[in-house]
C-alpha atoms as a PDB file:
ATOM      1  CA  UNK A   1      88.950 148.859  68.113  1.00  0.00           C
ATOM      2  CA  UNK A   2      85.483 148.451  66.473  1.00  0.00           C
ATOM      3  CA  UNK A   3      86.694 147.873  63.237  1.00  0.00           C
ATOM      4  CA  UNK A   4      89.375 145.016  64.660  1.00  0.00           C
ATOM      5  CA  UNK A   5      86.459 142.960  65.869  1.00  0.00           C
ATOM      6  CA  UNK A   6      84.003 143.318  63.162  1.00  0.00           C
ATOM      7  CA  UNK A   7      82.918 139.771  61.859  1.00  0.00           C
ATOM      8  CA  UNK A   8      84.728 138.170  64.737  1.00  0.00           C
ATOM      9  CA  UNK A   9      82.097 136.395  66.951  1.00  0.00           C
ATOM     10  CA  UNK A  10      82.453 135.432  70.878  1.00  0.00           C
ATOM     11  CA  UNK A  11      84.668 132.626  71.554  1.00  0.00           C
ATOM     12  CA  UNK A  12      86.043 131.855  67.531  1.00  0.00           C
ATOM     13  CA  UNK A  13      89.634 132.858  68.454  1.00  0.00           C
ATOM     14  CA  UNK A  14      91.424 129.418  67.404  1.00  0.00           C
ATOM     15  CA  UNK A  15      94.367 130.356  69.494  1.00  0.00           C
ATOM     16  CA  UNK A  16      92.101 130.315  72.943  1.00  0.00           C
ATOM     17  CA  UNK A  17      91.387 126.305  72.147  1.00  0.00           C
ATOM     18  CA  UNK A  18      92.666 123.572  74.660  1.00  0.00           C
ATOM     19  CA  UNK A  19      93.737 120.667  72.149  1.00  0.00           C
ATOM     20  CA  UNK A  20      94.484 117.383  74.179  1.00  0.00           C
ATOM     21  CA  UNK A  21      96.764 114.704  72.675  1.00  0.00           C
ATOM     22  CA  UNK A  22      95.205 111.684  71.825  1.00  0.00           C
ATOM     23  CA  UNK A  23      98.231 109.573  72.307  1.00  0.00           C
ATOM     24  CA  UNK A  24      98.807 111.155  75.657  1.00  0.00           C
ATOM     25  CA  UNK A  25      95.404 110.353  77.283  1.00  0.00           C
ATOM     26  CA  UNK A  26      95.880 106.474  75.654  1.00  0.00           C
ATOM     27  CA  UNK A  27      99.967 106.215  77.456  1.00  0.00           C
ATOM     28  CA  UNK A  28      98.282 107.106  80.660  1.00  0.00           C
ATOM     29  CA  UNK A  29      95.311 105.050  80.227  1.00  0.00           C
ATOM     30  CA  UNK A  30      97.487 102.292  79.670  1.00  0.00           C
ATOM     31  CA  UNK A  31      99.655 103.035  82.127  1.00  0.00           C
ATOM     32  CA  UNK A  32      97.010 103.342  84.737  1.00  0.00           C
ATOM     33  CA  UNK A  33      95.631  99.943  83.859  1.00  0.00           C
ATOM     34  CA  UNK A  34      98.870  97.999  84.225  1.00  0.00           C
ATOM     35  CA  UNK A  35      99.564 100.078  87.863  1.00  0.00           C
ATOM     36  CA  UNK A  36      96.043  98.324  89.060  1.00  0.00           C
ATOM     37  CA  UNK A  37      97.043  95.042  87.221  1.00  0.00           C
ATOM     38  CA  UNK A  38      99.705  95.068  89.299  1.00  0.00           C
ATOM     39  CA  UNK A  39      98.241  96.090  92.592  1.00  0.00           C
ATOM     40  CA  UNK A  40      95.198  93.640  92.038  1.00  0.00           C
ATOM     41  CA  UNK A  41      97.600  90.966  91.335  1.00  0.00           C
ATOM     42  CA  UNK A  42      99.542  91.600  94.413  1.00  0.00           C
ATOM     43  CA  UNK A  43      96.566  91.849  96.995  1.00  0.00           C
ATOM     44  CA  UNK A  44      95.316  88.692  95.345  1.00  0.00           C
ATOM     45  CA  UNK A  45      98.729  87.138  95.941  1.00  0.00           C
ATOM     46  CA  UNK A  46      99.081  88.394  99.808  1.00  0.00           C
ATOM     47  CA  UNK A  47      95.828  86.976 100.328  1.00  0.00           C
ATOM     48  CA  UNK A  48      95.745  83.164  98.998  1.00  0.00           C
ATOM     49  CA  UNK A  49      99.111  83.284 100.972  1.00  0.00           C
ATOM     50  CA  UNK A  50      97.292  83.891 104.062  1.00  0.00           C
ATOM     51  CA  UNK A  51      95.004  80.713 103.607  1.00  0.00           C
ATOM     52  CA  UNK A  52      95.107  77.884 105.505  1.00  0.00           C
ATOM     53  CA  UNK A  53      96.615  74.761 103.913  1.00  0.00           C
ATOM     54  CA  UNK A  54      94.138  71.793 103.447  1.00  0.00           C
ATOM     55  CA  UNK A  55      95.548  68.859 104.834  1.00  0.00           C
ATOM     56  CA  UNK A  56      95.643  65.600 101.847  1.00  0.00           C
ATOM     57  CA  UNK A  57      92.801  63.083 104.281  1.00  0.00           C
ATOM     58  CA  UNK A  58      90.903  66.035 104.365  1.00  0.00           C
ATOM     59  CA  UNK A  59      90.389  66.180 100.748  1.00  0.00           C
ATOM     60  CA  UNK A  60      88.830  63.109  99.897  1.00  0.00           C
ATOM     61  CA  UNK A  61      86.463  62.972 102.501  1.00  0.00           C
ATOM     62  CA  UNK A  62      83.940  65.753 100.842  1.00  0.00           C
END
């Protein structure tokens, strides 16, 4: 057992590594931005439909 570990020092086994995927983290970054697009959009949408309409005479008087 000694002689297995010789040389070998705490935490430099390669296999033990957690390697993320670049191109995974940017899909779901992207991904994530268009799903708030989207919800942004919407709530902007559902309110300015809410508004009252400004009647024409009303315009022109400012």
């Amino acid at each position: 057992m000694r002689g297995r570990d010789r040389g070998r020092q705490i935490g430099a086994d390669s296999r033990a590594t957690v390697r993320t995927d670049d191109r995974v983290v940017s899909v779901l970054l992207a991904l994530l931005s268009i799903v708030v697009l989207v919800v942004l959009l919407h709530y902007t949408v559902s309110l300015l439909e809410t508004l009252p309409e400004v009647p024409p005479s009303v315009v022109g008087l400012g």
